[in-house]
PDB file of N, CA and C in Angstrom:
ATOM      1  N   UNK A   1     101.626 -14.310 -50.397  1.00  0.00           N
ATOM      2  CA  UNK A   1     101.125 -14.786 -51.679  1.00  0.00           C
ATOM      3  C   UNK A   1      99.858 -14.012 -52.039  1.00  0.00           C
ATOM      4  N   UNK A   2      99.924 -13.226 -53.320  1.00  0.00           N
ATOM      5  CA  UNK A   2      98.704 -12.936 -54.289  1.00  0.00           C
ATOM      6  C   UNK A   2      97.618 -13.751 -53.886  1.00  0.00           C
ATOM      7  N   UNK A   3      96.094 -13.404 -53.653  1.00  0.00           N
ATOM      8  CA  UNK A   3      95.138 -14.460 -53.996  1.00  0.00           C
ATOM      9  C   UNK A   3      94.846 -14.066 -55.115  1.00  0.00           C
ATOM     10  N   UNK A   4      94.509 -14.636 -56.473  1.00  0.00           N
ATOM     11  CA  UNK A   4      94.110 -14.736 -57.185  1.00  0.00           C
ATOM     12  C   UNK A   4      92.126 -14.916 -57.809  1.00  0.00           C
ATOM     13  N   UNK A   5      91.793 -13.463 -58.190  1.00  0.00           N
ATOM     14  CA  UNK A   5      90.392 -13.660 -58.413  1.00  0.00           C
ATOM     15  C   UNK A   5      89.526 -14.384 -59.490  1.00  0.00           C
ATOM     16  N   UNK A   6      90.327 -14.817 -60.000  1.00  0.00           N
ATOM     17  CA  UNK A   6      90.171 -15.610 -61.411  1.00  0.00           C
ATOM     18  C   UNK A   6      89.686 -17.231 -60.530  1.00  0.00           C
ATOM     19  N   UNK A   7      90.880 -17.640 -59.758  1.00  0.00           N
ATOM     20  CA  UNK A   7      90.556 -18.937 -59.473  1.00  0.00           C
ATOM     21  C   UNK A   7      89.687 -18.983 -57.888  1.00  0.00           C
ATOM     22  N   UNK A   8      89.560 -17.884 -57.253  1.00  0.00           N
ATOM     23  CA  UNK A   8      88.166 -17.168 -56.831  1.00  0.00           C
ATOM     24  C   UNK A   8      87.057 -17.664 -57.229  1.00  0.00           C
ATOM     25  N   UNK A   9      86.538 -16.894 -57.944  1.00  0.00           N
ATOM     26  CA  UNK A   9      85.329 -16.561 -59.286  1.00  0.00           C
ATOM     27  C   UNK A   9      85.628 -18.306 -59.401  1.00  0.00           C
ATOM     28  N   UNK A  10      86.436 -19.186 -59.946  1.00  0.00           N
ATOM     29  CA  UNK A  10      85.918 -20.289 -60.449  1.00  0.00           C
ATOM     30  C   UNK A  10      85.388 -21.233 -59.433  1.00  0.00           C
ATOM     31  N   UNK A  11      86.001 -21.323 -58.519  1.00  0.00           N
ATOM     32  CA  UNK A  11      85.416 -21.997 -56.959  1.00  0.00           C
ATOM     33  C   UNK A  11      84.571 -21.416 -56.554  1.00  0.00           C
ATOM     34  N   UNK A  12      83.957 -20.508 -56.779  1.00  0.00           N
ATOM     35  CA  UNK A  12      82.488 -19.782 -56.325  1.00  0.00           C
ATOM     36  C   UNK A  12      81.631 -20.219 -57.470  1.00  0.00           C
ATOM     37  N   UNK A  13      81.741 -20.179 -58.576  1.00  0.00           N
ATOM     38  CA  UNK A  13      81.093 -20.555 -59.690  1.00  0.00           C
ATOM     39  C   UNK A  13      80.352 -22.170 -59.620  1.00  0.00           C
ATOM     40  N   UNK A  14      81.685 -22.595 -59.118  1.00  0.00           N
ATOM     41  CA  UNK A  14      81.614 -24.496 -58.729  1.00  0.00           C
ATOM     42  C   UNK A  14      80.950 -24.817 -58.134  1.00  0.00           C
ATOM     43  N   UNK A  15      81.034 -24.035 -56.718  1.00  0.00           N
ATOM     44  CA  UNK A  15      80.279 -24.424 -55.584  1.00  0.00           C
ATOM     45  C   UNK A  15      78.662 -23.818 -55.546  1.00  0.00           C
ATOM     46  N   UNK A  16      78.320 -23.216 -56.934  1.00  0.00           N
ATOM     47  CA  UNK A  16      76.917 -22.344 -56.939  1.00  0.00           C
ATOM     48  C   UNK A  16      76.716 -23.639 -57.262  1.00  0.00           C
ATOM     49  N   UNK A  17      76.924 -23.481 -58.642  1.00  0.00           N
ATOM     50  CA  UNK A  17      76.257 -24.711 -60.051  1.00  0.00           C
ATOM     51  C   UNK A  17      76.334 -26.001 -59.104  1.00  0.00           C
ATOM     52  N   UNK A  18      77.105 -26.562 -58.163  1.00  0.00           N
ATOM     53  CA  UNK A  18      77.445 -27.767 -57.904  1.00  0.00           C
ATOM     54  C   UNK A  18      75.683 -27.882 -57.145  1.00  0.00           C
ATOM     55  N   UNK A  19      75.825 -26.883 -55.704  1.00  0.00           N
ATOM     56  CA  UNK A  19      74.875 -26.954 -54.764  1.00  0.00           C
ATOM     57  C   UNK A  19      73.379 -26.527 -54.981  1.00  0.00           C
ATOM     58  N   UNK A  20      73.719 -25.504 -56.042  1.00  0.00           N
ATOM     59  CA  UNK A  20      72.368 -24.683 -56.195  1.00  0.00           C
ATOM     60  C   UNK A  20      71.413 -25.078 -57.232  1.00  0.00           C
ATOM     61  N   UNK A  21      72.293 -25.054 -58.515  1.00  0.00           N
ATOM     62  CA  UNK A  21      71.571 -24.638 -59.345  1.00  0.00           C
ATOM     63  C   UNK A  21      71.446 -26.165 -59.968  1.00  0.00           C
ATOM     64  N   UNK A  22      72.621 -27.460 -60.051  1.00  0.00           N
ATOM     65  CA  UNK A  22      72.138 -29.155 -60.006  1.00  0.00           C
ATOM     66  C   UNK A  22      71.267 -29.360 -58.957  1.00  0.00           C
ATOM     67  N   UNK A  23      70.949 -28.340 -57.933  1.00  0.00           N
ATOM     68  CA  UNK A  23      70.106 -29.216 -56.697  1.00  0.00           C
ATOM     69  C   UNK A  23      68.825 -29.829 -57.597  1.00  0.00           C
ATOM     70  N   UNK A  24      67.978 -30.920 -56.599  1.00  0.00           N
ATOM     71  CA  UNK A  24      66.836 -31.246 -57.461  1.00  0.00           C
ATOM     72  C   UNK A  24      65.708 -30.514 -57.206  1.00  0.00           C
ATOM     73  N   UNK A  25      65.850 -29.317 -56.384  1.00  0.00           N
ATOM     74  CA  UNK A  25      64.815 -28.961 -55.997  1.00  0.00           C
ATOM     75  C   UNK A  25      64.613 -27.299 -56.586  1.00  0.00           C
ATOM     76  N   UNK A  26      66.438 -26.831 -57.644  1.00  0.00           N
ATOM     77  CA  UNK A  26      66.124 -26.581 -58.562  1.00  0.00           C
ATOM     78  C   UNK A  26      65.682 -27.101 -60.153  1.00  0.00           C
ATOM     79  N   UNK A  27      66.252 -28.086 -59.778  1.00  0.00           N
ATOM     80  CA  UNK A  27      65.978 -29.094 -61.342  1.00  0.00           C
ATOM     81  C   UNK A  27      64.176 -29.184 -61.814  1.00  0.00           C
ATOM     82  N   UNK A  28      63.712 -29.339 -60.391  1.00  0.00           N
ATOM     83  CA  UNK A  28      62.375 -29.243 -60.608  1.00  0.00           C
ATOM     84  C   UNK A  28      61.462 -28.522 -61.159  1.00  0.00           C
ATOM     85  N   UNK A  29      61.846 -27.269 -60.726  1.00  0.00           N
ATOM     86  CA  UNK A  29      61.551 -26.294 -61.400  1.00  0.00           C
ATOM     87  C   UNK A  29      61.738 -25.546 -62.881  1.00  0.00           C
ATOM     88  N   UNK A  30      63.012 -26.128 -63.064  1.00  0.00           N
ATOM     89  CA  UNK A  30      63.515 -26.066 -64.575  1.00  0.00           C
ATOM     90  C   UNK A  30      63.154 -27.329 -65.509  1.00  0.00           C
ATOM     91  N   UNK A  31      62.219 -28.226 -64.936  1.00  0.00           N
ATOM     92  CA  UNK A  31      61.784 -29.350 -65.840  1.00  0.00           C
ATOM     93  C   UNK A  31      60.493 -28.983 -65.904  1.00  0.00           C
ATOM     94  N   UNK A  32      59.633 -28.521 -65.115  1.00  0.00           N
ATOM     95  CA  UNK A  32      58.432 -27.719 -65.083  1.00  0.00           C
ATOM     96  C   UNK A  32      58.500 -26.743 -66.258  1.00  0.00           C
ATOM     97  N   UNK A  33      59.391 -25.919 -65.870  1.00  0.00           N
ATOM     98  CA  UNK A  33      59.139 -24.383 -66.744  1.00  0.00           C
ATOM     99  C   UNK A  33      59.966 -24.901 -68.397  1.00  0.00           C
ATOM    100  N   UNK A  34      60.429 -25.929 -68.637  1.00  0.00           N
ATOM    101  CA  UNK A  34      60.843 -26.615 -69.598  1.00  0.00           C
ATOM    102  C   UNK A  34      59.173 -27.160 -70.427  1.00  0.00           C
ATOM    103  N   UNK A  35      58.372 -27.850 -69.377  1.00  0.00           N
ATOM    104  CA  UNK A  35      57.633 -28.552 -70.111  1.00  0.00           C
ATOM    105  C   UNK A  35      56.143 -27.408 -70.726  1.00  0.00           C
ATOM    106  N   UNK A  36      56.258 -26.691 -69.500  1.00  0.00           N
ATOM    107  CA  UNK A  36      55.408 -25.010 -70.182  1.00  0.00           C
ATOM    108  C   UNK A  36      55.734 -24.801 -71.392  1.00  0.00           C
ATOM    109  N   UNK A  37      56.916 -24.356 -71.782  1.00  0.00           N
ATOM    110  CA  UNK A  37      57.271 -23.943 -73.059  1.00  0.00           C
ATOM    111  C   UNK A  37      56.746 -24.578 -74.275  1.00  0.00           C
ATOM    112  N   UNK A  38      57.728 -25.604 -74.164  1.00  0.00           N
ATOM    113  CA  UNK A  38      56.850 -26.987 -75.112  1.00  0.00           C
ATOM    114  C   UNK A  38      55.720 -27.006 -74.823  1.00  0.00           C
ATOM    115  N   UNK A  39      54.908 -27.093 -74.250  1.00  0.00           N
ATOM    116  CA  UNK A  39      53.519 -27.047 -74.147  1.00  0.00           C
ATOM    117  C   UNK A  39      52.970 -25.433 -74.683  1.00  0.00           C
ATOM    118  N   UNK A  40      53.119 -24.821 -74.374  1.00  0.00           N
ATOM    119  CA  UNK A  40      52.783 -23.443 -74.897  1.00  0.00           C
ATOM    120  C   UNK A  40      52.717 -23.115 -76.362  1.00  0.00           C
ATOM    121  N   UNK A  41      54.038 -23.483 -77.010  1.00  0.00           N
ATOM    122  CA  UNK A  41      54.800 -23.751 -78.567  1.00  0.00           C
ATOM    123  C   UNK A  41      54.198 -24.326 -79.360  1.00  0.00           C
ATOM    124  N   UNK A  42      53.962 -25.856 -78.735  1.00  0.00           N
ATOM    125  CA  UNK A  42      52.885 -26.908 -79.586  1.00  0.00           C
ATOM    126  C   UNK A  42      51.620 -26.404 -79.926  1.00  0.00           C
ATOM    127  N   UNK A  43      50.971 -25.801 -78.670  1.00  0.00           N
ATOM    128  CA  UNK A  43      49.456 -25.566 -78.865  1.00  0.00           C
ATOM    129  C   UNK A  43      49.366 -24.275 -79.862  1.00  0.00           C
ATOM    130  N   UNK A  44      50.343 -23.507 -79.614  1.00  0.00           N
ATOM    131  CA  UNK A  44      49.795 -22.231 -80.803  1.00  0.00           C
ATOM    132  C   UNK A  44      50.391 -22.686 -81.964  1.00  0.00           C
ATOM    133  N   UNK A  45      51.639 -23.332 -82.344  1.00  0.00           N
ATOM    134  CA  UNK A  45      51.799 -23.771 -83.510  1.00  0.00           C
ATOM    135  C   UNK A  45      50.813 -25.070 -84.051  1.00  0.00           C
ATOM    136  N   UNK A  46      50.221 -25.706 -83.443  1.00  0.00           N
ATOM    137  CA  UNK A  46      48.929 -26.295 -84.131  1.00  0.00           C
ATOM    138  C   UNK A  46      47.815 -25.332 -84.194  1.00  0.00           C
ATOM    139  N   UNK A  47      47.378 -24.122 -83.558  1.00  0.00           N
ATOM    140  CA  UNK A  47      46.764 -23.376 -84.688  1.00  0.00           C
ATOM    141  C   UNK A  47      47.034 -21.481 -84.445  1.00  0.00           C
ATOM    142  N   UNK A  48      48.178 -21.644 -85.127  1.00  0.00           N
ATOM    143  CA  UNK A  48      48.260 -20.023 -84.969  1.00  0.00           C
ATOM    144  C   UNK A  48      47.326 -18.968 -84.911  1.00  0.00           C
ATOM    145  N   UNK A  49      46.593 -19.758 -86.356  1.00  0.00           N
ATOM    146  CA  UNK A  49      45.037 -17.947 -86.659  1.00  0.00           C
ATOM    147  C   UNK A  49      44.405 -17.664 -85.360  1.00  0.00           C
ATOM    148  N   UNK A  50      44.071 -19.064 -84.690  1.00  0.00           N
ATOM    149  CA  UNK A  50      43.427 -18.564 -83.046  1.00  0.00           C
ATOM    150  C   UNK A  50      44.384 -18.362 -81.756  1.00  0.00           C
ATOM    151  N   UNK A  51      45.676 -18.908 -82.356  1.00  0.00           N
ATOM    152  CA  UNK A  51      46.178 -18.579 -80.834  1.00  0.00           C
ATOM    153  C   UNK A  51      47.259 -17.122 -80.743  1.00  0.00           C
ATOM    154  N   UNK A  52      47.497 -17.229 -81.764  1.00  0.00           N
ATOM    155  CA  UNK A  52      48.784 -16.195 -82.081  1.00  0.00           C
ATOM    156  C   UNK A  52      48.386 -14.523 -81.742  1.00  0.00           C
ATOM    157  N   UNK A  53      48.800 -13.527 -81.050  1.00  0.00           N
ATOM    158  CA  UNK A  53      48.499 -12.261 -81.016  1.00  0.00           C
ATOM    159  C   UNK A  53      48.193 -11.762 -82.859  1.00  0.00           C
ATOM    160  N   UNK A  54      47.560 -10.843 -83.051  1.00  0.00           N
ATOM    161  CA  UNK A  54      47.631 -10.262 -84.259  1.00  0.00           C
ATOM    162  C   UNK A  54      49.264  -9.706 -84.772  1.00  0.00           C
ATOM    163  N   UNK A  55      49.175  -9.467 -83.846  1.00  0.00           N
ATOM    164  CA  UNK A  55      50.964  -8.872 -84.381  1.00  0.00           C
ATOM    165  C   UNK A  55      51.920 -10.273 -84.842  1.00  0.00           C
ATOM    166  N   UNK A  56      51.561 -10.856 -84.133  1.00  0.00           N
ATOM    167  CA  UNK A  56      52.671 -12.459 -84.460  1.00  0.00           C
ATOM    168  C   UNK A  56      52.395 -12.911 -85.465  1.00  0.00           C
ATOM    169  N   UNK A  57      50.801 -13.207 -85.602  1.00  0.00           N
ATOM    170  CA  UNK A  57      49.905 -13.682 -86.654  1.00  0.00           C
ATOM    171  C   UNK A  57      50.553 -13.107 -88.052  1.00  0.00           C
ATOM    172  N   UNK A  58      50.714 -11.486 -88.033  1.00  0.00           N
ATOM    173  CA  UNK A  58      50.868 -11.044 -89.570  1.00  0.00           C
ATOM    174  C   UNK A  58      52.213 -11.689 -89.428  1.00  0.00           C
ATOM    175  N   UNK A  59      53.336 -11.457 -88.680  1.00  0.00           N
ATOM    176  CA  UNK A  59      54.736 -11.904 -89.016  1.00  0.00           C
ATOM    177  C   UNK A  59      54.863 -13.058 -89.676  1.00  0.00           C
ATOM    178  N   UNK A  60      53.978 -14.316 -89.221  1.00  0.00           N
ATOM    179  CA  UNK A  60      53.826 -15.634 -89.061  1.00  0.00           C
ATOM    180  C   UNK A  60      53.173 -15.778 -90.552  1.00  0.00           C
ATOM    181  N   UNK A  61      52.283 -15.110 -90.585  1.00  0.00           N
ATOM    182  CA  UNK A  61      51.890 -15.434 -92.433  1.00  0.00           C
ATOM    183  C   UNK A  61      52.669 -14.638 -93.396  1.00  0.00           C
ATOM    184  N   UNK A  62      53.225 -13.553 -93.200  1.00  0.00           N
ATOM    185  CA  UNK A  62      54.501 -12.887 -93.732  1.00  0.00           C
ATOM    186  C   UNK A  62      55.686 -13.505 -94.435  1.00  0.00           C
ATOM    187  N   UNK A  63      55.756 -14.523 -93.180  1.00  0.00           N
ATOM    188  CA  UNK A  63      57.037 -15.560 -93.565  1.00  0.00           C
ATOM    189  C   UNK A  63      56.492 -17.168 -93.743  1.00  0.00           C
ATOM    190  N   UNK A  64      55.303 -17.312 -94.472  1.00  0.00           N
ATOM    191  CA  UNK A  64      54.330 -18.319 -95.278  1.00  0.00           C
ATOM    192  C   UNK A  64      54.512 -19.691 -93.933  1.00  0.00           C
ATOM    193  N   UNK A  65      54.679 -19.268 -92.848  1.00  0.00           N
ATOM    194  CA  UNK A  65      54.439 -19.868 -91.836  1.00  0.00           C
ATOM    195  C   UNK A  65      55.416 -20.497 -90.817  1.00  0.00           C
ATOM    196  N   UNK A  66      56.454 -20.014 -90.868  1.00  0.00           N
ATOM    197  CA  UNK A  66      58.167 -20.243 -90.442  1.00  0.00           C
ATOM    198  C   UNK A  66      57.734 -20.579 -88.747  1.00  0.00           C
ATOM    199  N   UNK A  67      57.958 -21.780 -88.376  1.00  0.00           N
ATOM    200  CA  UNK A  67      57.505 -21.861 -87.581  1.00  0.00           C
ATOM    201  C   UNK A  67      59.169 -21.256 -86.394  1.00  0.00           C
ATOM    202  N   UNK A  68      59.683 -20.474 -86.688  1.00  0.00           N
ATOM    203  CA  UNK A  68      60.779 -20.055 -85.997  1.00  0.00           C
ATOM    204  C   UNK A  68      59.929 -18.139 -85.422  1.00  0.00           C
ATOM    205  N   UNK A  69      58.921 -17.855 -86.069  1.00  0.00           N
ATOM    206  CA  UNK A  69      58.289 -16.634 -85.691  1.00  0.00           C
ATOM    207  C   UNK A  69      57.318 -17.240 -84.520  1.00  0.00           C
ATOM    208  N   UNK A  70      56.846 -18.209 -83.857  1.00  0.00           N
ATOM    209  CA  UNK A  70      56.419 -18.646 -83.163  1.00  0.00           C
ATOM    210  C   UNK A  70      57.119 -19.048 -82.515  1.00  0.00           C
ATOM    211  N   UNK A  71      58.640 -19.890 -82.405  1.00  0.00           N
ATOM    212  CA  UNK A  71      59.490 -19.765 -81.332  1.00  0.00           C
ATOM    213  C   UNK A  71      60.089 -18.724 -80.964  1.00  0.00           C
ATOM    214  N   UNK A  72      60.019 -17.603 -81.697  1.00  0.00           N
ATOM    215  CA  UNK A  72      60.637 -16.427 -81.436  1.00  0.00           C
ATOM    216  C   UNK A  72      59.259 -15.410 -79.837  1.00  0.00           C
ATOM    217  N   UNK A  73      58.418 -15.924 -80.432  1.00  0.00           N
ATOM    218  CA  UNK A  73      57.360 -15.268 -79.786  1.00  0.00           C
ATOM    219  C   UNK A  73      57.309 -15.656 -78.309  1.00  0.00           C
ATOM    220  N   UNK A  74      57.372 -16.921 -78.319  1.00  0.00           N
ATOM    221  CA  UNK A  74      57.317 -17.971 -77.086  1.00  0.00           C
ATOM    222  C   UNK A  74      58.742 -17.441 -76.388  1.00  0.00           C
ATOM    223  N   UNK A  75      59.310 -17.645 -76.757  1.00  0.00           N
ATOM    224  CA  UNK A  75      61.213 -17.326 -76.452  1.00  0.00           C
ATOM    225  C   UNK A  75      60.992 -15.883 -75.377  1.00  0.00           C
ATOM    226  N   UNK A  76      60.353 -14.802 -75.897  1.00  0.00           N
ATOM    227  CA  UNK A  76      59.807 -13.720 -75.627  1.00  0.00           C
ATOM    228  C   UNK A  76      59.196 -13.332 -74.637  1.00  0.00           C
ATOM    229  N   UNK A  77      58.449 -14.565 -74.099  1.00  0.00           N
ATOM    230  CA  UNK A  77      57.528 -14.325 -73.267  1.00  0.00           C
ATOM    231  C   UNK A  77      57.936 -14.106 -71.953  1.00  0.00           C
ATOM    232  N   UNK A  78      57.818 -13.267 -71.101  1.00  0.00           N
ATOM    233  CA  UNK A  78      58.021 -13.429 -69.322  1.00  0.00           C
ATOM    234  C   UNK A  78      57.817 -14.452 -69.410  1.00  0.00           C
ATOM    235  N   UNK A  79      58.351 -14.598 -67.635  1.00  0.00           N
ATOM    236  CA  UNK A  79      57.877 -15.968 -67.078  1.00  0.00           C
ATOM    237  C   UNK A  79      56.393 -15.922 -66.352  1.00  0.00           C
ATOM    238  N   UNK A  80      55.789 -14.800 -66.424  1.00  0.00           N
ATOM    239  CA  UNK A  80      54.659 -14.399 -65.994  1.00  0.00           C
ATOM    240  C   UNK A  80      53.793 -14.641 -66.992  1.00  0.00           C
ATOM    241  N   UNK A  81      53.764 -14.140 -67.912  1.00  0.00           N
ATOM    242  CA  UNK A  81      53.505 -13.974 -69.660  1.00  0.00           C
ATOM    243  C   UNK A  81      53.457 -15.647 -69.788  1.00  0.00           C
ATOM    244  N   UNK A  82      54.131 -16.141 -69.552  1.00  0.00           N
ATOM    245  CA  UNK A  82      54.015 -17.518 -69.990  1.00  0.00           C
ATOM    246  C   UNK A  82      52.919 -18.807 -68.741  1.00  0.00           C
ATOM    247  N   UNK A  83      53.408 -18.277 -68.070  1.00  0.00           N
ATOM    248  CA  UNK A  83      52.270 -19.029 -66.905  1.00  0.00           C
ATOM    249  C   UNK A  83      50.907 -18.624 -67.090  1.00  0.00           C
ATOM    250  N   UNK A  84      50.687 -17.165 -67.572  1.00  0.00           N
ATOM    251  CA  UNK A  84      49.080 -17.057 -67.501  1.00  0.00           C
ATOM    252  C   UNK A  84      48.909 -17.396 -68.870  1.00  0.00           C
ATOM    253  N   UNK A  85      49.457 -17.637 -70.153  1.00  0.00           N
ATOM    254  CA  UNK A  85      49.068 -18.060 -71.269  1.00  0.00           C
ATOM    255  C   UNK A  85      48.877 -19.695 -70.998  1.00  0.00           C
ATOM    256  N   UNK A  86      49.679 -20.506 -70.454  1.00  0.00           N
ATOM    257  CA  UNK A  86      49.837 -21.346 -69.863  1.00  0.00           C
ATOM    258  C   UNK A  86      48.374 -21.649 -69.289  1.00  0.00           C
ATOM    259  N   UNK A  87      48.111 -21.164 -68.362  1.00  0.00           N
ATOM    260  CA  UNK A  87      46.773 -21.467 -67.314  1.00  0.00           C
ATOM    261  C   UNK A  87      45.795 -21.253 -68.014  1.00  0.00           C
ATOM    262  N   UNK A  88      45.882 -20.328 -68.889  1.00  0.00           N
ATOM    263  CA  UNK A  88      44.699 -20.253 -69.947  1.00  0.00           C
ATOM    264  C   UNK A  88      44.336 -21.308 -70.581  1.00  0.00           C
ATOM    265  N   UNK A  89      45.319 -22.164 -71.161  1.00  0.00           N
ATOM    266  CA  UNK A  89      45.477 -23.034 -72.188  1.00  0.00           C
ATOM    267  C   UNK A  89      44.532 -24.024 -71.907  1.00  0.00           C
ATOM    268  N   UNK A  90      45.939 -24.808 -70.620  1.00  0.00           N
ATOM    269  CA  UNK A  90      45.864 -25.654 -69.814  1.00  0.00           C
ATOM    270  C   UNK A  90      45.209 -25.945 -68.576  1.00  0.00           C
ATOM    271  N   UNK A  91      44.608 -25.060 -67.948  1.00  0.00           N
ATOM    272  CA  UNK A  91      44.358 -25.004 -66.528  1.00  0.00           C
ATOM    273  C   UNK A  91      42.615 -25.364 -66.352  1.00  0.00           C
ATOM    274  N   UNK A  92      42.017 -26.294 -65.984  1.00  0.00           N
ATOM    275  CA  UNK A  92      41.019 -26.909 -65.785  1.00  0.00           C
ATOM    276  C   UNK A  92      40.175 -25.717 -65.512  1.00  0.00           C
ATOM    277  N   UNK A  93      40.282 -24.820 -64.744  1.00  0.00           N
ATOM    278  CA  UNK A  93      39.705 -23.760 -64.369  1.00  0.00           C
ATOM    279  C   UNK A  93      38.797 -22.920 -65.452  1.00  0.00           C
ATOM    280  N   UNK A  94      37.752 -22.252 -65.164  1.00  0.00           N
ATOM    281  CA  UNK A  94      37.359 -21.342 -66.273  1.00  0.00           C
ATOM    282  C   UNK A  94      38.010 -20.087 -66.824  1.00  0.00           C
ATOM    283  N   UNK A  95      38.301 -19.482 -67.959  1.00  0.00           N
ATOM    284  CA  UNK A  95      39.700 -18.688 -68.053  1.00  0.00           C
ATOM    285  C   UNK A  95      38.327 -17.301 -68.366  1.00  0.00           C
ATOM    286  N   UNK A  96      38.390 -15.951 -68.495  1.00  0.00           N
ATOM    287  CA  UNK A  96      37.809 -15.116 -69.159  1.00  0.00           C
ATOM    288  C   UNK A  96      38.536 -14.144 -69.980  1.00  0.00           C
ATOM    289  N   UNK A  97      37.848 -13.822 -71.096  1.00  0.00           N
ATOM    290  CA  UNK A  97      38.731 -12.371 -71.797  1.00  0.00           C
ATOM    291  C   UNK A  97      39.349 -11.327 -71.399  1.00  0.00           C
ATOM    292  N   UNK A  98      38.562 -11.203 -69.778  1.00  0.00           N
ATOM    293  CA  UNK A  98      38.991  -9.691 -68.680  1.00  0.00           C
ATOM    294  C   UNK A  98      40.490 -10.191 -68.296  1.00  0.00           C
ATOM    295  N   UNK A  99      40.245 -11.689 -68.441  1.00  0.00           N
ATOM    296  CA  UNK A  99      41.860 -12.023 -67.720  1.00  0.00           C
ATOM    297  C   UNK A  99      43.205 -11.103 -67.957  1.00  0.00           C
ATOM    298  N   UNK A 100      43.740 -10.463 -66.910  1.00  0.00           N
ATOM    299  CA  UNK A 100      45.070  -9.866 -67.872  1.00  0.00           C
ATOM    300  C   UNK A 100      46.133 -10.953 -68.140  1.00  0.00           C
ATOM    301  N   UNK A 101      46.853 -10.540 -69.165  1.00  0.00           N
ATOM    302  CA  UNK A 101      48.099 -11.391 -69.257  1.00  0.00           C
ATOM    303  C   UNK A 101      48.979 -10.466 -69.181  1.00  0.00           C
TER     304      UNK A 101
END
Protein backbone atom coordinates (compact mmCIF):
# COMPACT_ATOMS: atom_id res chain seq x y z
CA UNK A 1 0.00 0.00 0.00
CA UNK A 2 0.89 3.74 -1.16
CA UNK A 3 1.45 5.93 2.00
CA UNK A 4 -0.09 8.83 1.25
CA UNK A 5 1.56 12.47 1.99
CA UNK A 6 -1.42 14.46 2.04
CA UNK A 7 -2.89 12.49 5.03
CA UNK A 8 0.85 12.60 6.38
CA UNK A 9 1.11 16.39 6.38
CA UNK A 10 -2.46 16.35 8.06
CA UNK A 11 -1.54 14.13 11.16
CA UNK A 12 1.63 16.05 11.56
CA UNK A 13 -0.21 19.28 11.27
CA UNK A 14 -2.73 17.81 14.15
CA UNK A 15 -0.37 16.62 16.32
CA UNK A 16 1.78 20.20 16.11
CA UNK A 17 -1.37 22.55 16.63
CA UNK A 18 -2.87 19.89 19.09
CA UNK A 19 0.53 19.68 21.43
CA UNK A 20 2.42 22.71 20.58
CA UNK A 21 1.03 25.45 19.51
CA UNK A 22 -2.82 24.99 21.99
CA UNK A 23 -0.17 24.18 24.71
CA UNK A 24 -0.69 26.84 27.56
CA UNK A 25 2.61 27.54 27.80
CA UNK A 26 2.35 28.62 24.23
CA UNK A 27 -0.94 30.35 24.72
CA UNK A 28 0.87 32.43 27.17
CA UNK A 29 2.89 33.89 25.22
CA UNK A 30 0.47 34.67 22.48
CA UNK A 31 -1.87 36.43 25.10
CA UNK A 32 1.13 38.50 26.19
CA UNK A 33 2.31 39.50 22.73
CA UNK A 34 -1.60 39.98 21.97
CA UNK A 35 -1.93 42.43 24.84
CA UNK A 36 1.51 44.47 23.60
CA UNK A 37 -0.11 45.22 20.48
CA UNK A 38 -3.26 46.59 21.84
CA UNK A 39 -1.37 48.32 24.18
CA UNK A 40 1.11 49.76 21.76
CA UNK A 41 -2.00 50.79 19.13
CA UNK A 42 -4.03 52.52 21.87
CA UNK A 43 -1.23 54.64 23.19
CA UNK A 44 -0.05 56.09 19.80
CA UNK A 45 -3.50 56.33 18.47
CA UNK A 46 -4.46 58.55 21.50
CA UNK A 47 -1.76 60.81 20.43
CA UNK A 48 -0.14 60.30 17.17
CA UNK A 49 1.76 64.00 16.73
CA UNK A 50 4.00 62.62 19.74
CA UNK A 51 4.07 59.12 19.28
CA UNK A 52 4.00 58.36 15.61
CA UNK A 53 7.53 58.27 13.57
CA UNK A 54 7.53 61.34 11.14
CA UNK A 55 7.07 59.18 8.29
CA UNK A 56 3.73 57.61 9.77
CA UNK A 57 2.79 60.97 11.11
CA UNK A 58 2.66 62.56 7.39
CA UNK A 59 0.73 59.30 6.10
CA UNK A 60 -1.59 59.58 9.14
CA UNK A 61 -2.51 63.30 8.49
CA UNK A 62 -2.50 62.59 4.68
CA UNK A 63 -5.38 60.36 5.20
CA UNK A 64 -7.18 63.17 7.78
CA UNK A 65 -6.43 60.57 10.41
CA UNK A 66 -7.48 56.89 9.26
CA UNK A 67 -6.78 55.23 12.08
CA UNK A 68 -5.97 51.98 9.78
CA UNK A 69 -2.30 53.94 8.95
CA UNK A 70 -1.56 53.34 12.56
CA UNK A 71 -2.63 49.75 12.49
CA UNK A 72 -0.77 49.36 9.51
CA UNK A 73 2.35 50.72 11.31
CA UNK A 74 1.93 48.60 14.46
CA UNK A 75 1.11 45.43 12.16
CA UNK A 76 4.75 46.28 10.85
CA UNK A 77 6.58 46.24 13.64
CA UNK A 78 9.21 43.28 14.61
CA UNK A 79 8.69 41.56 17.49
CA UNK A 80 11.77 43.31 18.70
CA UNK A 81 10.52 46.70 17.32
CA UNK A 82 7.58 46.17 19.32
CA UNK A 83 8.94 45.14 22.78
CA UNK A 84 11.36 48.07 22.91
CA UNK A 85 8.55 50.55 21.83
CA UNK A 86 6.65 48.67 24.32
CA UNK A 87 9.26 49.11 27.30
CA UNK A 88 9.54 52.55 26.37
CA UNK A 89 5.97 53.21 26.80
CA UNK A 90 5.24 51.02 29.50
CA UNK A 91 8.17 49.93 31.44
CA UNK A 92 8.61 51.61 34.94
CA UNK A 93 12.21 51.93 34.17
CA UNK A 94 13.87 55.20 32.91
CA UNK A 95 13.80 55.02 28.96
CA UNK A 96 16.55 57.54 27.03
CA UNK A 97 16.67 58.98 23.39
CA UNK A 98 20.22 56.95 22.87
CA UNK A 99 17.87 53.97 23.34
CA UNK A 100 17.99 52.00 20.01
CA UNK A 101 14.86 50.60 18.73
Amino acid sequence: MKANPRNFLDALKSTITKYVIKSPAVQHLEFKGQGMVVAVFEAIQSDPVRLLPSDALARFERSSGDLRIICDFVAGMTDSYLLKTYERLFAPRMGSVFDKL
